[in-house]
Protein backbone atom coordinates (compact mmCIF):
# COMPACT_ATOMS: atom_id res chain seq x y z
CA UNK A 1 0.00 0.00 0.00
CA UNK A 2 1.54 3.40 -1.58
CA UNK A 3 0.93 5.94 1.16
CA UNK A 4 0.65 9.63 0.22
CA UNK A 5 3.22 10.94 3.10
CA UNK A 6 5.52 9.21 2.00
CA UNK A 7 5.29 10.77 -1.64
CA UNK A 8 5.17 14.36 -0.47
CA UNK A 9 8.13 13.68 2.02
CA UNK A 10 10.39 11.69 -0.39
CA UNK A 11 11.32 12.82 -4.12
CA UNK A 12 13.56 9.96 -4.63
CA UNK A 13 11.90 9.36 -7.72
CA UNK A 14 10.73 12.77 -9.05
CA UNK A 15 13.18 15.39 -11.57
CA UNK A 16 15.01 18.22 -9.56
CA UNK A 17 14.73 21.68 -11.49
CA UNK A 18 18.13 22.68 -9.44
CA UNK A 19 19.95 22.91 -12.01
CA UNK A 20 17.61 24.30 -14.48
CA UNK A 21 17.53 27.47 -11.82
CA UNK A 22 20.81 27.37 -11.06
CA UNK A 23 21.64 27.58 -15.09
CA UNK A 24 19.05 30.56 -15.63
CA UNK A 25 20.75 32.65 -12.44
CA UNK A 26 24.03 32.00 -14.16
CA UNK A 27 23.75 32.83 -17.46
CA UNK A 28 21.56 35.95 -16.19
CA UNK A 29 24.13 37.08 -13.72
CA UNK A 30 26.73 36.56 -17.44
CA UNK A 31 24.30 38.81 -19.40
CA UNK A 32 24.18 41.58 -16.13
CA UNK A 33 28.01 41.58 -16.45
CA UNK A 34 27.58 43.42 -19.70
CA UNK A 35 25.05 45.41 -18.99
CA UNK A 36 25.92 49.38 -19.40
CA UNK A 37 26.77 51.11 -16.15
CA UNK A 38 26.68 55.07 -16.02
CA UNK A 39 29.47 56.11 -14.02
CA UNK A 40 28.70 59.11 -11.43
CA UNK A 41 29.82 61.24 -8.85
CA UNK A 42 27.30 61.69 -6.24
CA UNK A 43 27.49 65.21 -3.98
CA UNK A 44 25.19 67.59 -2.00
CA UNK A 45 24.61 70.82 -2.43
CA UNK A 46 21.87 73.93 -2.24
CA UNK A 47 19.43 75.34 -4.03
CA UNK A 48 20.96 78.98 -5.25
CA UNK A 49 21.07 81.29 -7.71
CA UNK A 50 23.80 82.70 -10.11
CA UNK A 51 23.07 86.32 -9.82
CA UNK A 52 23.36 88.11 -6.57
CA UNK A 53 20.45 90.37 -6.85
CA UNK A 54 18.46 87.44 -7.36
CA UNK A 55 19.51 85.86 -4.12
CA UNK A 56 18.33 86.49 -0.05
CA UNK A 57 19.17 90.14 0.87
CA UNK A 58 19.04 92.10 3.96
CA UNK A 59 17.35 94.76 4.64
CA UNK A 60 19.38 96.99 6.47
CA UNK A 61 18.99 100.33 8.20
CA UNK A 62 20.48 103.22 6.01
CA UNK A 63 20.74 105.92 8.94
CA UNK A 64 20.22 105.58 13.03
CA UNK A 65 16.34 106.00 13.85
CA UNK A 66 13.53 104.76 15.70
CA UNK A 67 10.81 102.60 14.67
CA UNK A 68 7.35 104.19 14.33
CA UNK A 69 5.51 102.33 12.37
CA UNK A 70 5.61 98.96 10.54
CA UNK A 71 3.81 98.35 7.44
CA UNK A 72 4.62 94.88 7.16
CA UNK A 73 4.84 91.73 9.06
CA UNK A 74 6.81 88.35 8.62
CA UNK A 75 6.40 86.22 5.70
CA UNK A 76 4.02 89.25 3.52
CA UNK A 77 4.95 89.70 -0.06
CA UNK A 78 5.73 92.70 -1.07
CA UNK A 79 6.30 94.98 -4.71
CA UNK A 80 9.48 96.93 -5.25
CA UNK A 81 9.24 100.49 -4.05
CA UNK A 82 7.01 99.45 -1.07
CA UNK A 83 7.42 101.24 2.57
CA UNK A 84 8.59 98.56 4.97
CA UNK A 85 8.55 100.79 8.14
CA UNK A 86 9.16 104.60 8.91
CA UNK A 87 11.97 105.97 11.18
CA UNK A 88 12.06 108.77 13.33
CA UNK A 89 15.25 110.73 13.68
CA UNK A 90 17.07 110.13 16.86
CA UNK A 91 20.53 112.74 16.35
CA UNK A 92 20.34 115.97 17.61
CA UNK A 93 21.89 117.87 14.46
CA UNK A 94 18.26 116.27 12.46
CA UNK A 95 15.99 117.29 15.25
CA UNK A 96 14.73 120.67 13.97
CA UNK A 97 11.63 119.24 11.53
CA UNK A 98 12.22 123.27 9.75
CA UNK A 99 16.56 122.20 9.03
CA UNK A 100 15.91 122.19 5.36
CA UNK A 101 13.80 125.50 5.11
CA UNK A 102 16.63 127.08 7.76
CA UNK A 103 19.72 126.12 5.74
CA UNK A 104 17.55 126.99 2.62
CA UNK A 105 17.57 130.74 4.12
CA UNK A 106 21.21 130.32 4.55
CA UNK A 107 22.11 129.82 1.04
CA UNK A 108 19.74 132.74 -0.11
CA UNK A 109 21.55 134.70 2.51
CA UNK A 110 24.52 133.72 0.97
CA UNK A 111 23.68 134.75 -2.68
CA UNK A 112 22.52 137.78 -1.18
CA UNK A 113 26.24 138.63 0.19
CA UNK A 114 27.70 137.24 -3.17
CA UNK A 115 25.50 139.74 -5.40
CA UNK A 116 25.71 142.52 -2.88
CA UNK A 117 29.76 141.58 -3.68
CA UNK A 118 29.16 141.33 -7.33
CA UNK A 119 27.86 145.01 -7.56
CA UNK A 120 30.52 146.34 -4.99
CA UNK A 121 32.86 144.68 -7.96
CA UNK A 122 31.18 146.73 -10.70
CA UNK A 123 31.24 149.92 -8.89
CA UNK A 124 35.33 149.10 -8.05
CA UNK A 125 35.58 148.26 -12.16
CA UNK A 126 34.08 151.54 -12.94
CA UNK A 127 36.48 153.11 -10.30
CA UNK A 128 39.11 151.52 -12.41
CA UNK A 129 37.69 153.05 -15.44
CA UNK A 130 37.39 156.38 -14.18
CA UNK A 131 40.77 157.00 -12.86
CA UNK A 132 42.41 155.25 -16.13
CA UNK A 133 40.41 157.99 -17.84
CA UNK A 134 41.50 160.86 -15.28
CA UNK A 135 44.88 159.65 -15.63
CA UNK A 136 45.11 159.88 -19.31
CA UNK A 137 43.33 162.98 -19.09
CA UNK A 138 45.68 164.86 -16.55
CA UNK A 139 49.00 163.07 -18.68
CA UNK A 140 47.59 164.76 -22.05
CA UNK A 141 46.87 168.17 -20.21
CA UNK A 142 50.02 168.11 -18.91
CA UNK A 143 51.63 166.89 -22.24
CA UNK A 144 49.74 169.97 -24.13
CA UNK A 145 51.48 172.44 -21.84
CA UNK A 146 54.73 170.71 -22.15
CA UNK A 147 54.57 171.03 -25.62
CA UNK A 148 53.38 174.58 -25.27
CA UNK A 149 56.52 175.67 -23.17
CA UNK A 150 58.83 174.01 -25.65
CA UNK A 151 57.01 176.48 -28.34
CA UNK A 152 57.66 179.57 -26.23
CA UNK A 153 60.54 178.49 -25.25
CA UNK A 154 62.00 178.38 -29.16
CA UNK A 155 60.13 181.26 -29.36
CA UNK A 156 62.55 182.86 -26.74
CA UNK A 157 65.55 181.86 -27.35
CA UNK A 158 64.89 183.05 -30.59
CA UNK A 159 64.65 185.90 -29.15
CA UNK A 160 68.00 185.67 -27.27
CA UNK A 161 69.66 185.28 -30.46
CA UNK A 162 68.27 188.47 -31.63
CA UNK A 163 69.20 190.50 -28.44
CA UNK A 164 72.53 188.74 -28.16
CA UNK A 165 73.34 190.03 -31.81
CA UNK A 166 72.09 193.38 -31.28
CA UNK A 167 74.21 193.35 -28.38
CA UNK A 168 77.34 192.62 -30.10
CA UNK A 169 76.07 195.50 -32.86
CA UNK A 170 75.64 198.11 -30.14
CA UNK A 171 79.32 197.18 -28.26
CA UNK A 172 81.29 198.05 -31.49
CA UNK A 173 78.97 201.37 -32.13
CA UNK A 174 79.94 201.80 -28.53
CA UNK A 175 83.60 200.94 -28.52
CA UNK A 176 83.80 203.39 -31.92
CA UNK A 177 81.57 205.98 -30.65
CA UNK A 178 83.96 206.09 -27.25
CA UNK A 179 87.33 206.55 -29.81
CA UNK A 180 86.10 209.46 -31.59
CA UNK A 181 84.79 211.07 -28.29
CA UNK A 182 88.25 210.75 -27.15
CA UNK A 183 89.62 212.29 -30.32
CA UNK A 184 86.92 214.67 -30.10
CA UNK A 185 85.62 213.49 -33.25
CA UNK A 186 82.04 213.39 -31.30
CA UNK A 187 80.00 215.44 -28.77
CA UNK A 188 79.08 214.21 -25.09
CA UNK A 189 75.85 213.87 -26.30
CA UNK A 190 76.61 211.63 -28.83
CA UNK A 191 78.83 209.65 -26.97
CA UNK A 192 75.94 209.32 -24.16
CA UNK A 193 73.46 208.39 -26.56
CA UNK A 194 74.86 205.59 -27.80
CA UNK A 195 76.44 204.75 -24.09
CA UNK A 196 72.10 204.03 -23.60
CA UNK A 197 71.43 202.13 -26.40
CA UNK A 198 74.58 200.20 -25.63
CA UNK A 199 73.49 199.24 -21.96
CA UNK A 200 69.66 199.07 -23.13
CA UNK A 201 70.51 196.30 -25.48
CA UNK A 202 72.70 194.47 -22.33
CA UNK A 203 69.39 194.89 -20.48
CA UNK A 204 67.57 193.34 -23.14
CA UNK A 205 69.59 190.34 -23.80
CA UNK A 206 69.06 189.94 -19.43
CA UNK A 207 65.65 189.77 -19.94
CA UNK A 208 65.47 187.36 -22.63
CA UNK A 209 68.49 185.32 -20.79
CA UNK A 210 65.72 185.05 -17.83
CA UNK A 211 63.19 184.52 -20.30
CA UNK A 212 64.33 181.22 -21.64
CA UNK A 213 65.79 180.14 -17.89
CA UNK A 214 62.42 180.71 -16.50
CA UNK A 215 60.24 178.45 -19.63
CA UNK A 216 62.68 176.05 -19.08
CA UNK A 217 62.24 175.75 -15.75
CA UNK A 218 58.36 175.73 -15.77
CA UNK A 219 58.91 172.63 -18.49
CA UNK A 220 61.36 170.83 -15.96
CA UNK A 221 58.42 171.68 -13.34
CA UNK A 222 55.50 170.01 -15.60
CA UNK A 223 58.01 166.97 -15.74
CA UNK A 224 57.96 166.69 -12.20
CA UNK A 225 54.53 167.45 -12.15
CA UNK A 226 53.74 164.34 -14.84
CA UNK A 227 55.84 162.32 -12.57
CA UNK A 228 53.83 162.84 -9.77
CA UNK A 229 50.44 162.32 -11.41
CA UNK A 230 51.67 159.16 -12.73
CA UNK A 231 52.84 158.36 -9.00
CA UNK A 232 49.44 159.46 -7.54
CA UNK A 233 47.35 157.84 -10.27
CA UNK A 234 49.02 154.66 -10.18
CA UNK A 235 48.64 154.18 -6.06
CA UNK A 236 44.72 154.89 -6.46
CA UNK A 237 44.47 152.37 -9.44
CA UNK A 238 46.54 149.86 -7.08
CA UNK A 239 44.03 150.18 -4.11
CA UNK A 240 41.40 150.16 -6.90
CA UNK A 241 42.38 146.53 -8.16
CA UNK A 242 43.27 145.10 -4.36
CA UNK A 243 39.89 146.42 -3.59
CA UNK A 244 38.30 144.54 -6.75
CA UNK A 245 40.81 141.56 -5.84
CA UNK A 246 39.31 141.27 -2.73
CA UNK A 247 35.84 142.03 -2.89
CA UNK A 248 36.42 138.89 -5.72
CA UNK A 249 37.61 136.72 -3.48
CA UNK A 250 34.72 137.16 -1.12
CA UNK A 251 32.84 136.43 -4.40
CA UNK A 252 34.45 132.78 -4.64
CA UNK A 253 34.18 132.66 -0.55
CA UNK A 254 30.79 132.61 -0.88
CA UNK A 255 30.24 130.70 -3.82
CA UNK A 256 32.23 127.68 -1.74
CA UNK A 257 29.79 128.65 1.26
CA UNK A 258 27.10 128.24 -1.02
CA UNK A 259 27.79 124.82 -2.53
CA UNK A 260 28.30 123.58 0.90
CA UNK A 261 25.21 124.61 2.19
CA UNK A 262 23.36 123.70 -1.01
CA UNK A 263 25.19 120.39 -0.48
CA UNK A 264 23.99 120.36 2.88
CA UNK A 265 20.26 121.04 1.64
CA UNK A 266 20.70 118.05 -0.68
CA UNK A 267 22.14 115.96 2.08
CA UNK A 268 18.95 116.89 4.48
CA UNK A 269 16.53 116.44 1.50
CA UNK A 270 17.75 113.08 0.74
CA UNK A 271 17.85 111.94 4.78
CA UNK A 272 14.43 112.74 5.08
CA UNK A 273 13.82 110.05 2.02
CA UNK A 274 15.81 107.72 4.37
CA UNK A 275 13.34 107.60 6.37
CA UNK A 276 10.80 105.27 5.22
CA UNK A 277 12.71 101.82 4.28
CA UNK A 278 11.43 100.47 0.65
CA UNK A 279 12.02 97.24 -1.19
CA UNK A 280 14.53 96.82 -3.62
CA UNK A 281 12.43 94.43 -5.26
CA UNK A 282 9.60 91.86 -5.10
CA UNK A 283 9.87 89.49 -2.84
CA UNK A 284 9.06 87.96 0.78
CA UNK A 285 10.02 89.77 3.87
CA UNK A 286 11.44 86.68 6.41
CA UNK A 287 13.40 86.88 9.37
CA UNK A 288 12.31 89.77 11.08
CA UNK A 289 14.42 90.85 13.81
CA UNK A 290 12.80 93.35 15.26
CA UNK A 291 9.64 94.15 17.33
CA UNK A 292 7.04 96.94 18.24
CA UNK A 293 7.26 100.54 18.11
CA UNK A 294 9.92 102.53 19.23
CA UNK A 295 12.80 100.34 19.33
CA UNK A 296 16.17 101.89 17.97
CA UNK A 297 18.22 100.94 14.65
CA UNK A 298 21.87 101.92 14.50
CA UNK A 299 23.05 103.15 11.26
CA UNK A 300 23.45 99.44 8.58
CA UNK A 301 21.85 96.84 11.27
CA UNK A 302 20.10 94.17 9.84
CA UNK A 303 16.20 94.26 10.21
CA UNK A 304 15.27 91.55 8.30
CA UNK A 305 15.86 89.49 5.13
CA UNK A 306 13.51 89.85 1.64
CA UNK A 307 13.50 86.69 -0.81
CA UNK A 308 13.29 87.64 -4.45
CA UNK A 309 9.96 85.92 -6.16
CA UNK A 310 11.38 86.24 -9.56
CA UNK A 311 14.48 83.87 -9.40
CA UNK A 312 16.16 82.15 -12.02
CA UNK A 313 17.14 78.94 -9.79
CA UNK A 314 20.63 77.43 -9.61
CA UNK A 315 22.25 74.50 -7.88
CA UNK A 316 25.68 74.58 -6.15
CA UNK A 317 26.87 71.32 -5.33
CA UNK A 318 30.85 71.04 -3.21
CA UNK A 319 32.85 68.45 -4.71
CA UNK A 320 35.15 66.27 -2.97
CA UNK A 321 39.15 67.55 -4.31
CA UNK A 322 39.55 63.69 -5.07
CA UNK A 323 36.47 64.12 -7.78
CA UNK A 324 37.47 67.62 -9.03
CA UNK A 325 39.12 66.52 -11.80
CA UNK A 326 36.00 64.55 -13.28
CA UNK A 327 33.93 67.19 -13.22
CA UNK A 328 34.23 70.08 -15.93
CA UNK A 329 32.33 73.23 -17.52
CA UNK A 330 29.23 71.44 -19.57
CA UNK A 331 28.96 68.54 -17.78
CA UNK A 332 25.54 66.67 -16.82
CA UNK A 333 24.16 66.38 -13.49
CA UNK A 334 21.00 64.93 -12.63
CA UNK A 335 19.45 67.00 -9.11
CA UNK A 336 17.39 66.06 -6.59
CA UNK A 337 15.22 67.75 -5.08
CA UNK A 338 14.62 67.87 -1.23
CA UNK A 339 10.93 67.75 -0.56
CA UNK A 340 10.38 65.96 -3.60
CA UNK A 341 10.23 61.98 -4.13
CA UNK A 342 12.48 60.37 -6.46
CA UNK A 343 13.48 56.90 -7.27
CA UNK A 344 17.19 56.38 -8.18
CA UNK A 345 18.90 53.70 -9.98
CA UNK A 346 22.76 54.61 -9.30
CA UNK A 347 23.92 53.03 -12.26
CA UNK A 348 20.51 54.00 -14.60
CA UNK A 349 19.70 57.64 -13.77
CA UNK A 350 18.01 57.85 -17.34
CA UNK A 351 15.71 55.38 -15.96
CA UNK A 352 15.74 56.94 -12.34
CA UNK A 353 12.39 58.82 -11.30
CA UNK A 354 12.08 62.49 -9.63
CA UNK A 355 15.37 63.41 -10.93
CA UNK A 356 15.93 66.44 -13.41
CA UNK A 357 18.54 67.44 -15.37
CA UNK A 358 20.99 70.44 -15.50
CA UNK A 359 24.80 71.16 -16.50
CA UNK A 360 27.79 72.67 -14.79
CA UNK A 361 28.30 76.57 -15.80
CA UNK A 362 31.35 76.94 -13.51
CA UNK A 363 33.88 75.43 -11.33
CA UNK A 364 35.32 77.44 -8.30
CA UNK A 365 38.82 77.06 -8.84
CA UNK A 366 39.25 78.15 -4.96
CA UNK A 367 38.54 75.69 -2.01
CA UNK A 368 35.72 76.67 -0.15
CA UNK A 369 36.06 76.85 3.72
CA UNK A 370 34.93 73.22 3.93
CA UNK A 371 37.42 72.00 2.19
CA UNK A 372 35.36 71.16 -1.01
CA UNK A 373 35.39 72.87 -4.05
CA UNK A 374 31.87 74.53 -5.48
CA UNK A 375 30.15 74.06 -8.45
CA UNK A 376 27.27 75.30 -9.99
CA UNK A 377 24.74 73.82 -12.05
CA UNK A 378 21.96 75.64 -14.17
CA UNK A 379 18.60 74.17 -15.32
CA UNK A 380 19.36 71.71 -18.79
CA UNK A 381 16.49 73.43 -20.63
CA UNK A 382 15.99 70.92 -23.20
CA UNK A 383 15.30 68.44 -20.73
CA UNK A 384 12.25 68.23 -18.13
CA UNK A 385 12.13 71.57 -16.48
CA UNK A 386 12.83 71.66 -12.85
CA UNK A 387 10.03 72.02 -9.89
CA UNK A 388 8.77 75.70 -9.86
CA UNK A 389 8.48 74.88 -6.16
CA UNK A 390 11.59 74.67 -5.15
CA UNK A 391 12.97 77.18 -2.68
CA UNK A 392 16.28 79.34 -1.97
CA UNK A 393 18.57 77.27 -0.01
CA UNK A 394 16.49 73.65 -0.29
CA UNK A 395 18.92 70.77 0.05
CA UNK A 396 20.29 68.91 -3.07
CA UNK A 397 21.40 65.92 -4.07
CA UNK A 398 23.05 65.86 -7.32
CA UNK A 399 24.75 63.03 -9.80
CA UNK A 400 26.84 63.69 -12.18
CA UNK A 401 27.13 61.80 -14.62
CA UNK A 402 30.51 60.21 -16.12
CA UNK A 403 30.90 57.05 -18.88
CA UNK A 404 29.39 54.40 -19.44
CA UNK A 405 31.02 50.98 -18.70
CA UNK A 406 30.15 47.29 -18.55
CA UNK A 407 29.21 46.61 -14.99
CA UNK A 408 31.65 44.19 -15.08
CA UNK A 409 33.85 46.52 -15.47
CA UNK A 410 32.90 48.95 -12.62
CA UNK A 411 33.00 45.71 -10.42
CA UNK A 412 36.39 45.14 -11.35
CA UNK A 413 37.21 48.71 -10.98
CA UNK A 414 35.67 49.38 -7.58
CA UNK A 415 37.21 45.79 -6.16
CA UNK A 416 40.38 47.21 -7.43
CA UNK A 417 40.04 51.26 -6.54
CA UNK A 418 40.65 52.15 -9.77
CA UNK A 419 39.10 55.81 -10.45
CA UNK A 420 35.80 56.39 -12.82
CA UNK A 421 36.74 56.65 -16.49
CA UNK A 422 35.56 60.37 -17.43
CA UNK A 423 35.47 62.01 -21.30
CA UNK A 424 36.19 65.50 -21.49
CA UNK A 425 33.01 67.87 -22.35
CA UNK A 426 33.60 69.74 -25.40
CA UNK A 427 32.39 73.24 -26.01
CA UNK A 428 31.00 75.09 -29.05
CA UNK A 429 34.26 77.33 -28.89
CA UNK A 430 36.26 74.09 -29.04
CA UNK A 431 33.74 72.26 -31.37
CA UNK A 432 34.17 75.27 -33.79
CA UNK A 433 38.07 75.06 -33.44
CA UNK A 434 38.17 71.35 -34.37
CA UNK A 435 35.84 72.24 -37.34
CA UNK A 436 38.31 74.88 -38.43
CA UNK A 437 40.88 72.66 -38.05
């Protein structure tokens, strides 16, 4: 009798499929030997952007104030050009709420003293002008009578000449006249006669002697007297300029005290704009630091921080120094995401879920405190685009991708610590060379 225990305990008798199984794992474990394997790099990095306007910014107090009023709160959205919160001023030399309108009067004051100086410079110039005139005037005067004198005076010693020859006629008549009264050739009468006209033409050769000494001492007088006006004339016209020098020079005084008040009305005008704080830009006011009304800001502290909304996302991943020369300007790097699921197949990440793909735009050639070196990887726009939820700073996880190898290969290369094969990344500049070439 056949019982049925014994046939479900025992298989003496039946076929074992062993080896059948044991053939199938074999010759599938040969065929996953040759299987492609994508080489990668796996790192971490941040969620960043390449342009620093587009990345977290401070707001920061541009003068020392006090709070008065807050138009905002923590986590509000806000447009560029909106008011924050409004300061008070808190320094002594900003207290007067008329200091623009007061140093406003100042600089009209100013240009008041700097046209009252202007005209005081006209009425000097025409000072100027009159004695140049006066001078000239008195010179040519002068220069008239000089010449008149020199006229009389040729007129007189023409004169001289005259008496000096009738002179010498009348001392012969006399000396002949005398020789025949002392040969009796003559009467007294005679003799006296001519004796008169003798000593009236001596006389008259005196006068004109004192004639021409007396002209030419008036025209040695007018010199003098030229000399002196010039003297006279050129003292007045040398207080005249210093006087025009200086009233010039409080001219360009107050021209410099103008621009510094002016500068100082510009300064006041533009403080009072510092007084309400406005965004740079649209974004989301976060980490606000301070609370209520009243509370003091010193001049730069940090009130808060605004997030741009309009951000053109960027990944920077730190790469180990070991790794930095497989990694190069081009290359591909599949991100992912914190916050959002992904499946990944380390040696697959074409066939990996929740990943997306981007591409190195730079390579820090400096070590970063660390001690890995930064990277930064852009959105690959013809691939899937990345999550338009992602945030500023959200963690990353990022592949990037190298060859690919058999996995026997990798085996063998990871059992031996052989580094990742890597291709270099070529460039339209250097696609366009090789072209040339």
């Amino acid at each position: 009798m056949k019982l049925q225990s014994f046939d479900k305990i025992y298989h003496i008798h039946k076929k074992s499929r062993v080896k059948r199984w044991f053939l199938f794992i074999f010759i599938g474990g040969i065929i996953t030997l040759f299987l492609p394997w994508t080489q990668n790099i796996k790192v971490k990095g941040s969620v960043t952007s390449l342009y620093q306007e587009q990345r977290p910014q401070q707001l920061n107090s541009p003068i020392p104030g006090k709070i008065i009023k807050w138009n905002i709160k923590n986590g509000d959205y806000v447009k560029k050009g909106d008011t924050l919160l409004q300061l008070s001023e808190i320094k002594d030399d900003y207290l007067d709420p008329l200091l623009v309108q007061r140093t406003q009067d100042q600089v009209n004051a100013k240009k008041g003293v700097r046209e009252y100086y202007e005209a005081k410079v006209g009425t000097v110039n025409n000072q100027f002008q009159a004695l140049h005139a006066a001078r000239d005037l008195k010179l040519n005067q002068l220069k008239i009578k000089i010449s008149q004198l020199n006229n009389k005076l040729t007129g007189e010693e023409a004169e001289l000449a005259a008496a000096i020859n009738e002179l010498s006629l009348s001392e012969d008549q006399f000396s002949r006249q005398k020789k025949m009264y002392d040969e009796g050739l003559v009467s007294l009468t005679q003799f006296q006669q001519r004796s008169i006209s003798y000593q009236n033409a001596v006389a008259k050769k005196s006068a004109s002697e004192n004639k021409v000494a007396q002209t030419r001492q008036e025209i040695s007088n007018i010199g003098i007297e030229q000399n002196s006006v010039i003297q006279d004339y050129t003292e007045k016209l040398s207080k005249t300029e210093g006087d025009r020098f200086q009233n010039m020079g409080q001219i360009e005084g107050s021209d410099g005290d103008i621009a510094k008040l002016e500068n100082q009305v510009a300064n006041y005008k533009a403080r009072q704009g510092l007084y309400f704080i406005i965004a740079s830009q649209d974004g989301q006011v976060v980490q606000l630091n301070k609370a209520g009304i009243g509370e003091v800001l010193k001049d730069g502290e940090n009130i808060g921080t605004i997030v741009p909304t309009n951000v053109n996302y960027a990944v920077e991943i730190y790469i180990k120094p070991v790794d930095l020369p497989l990694v190069k300007e081009g290359q591909r790097v599949m991100c992912i995401f914190d916050g959002f699921p992904a499946i990944v197949f380390s040696g697959w990440p074409n066939s990996s879920y929740g990943t997306f793909a981007g591409k190195v735009v730079a390579v820090e050639n400096n070590i970063s405190a660390n001690g890995l070196f930064k990277a930064f990887v852009i959105e690959d726009k013809n691939e899937k685009q990345w999550p338009p939820k992602i945030k500023m700073g959200a963690g990353v996880q990022g592949i990037a991708i190298l060859n690919d190898v058999p996995v026997w290969y990798e085996l063998w290369r990871n059992i031996n610590g052989f580094p990742p094969d890597y291709y270099e990344i070529k460039n339209d500049q250097s696609i366009k060379y090789e072209k040339a070439k």
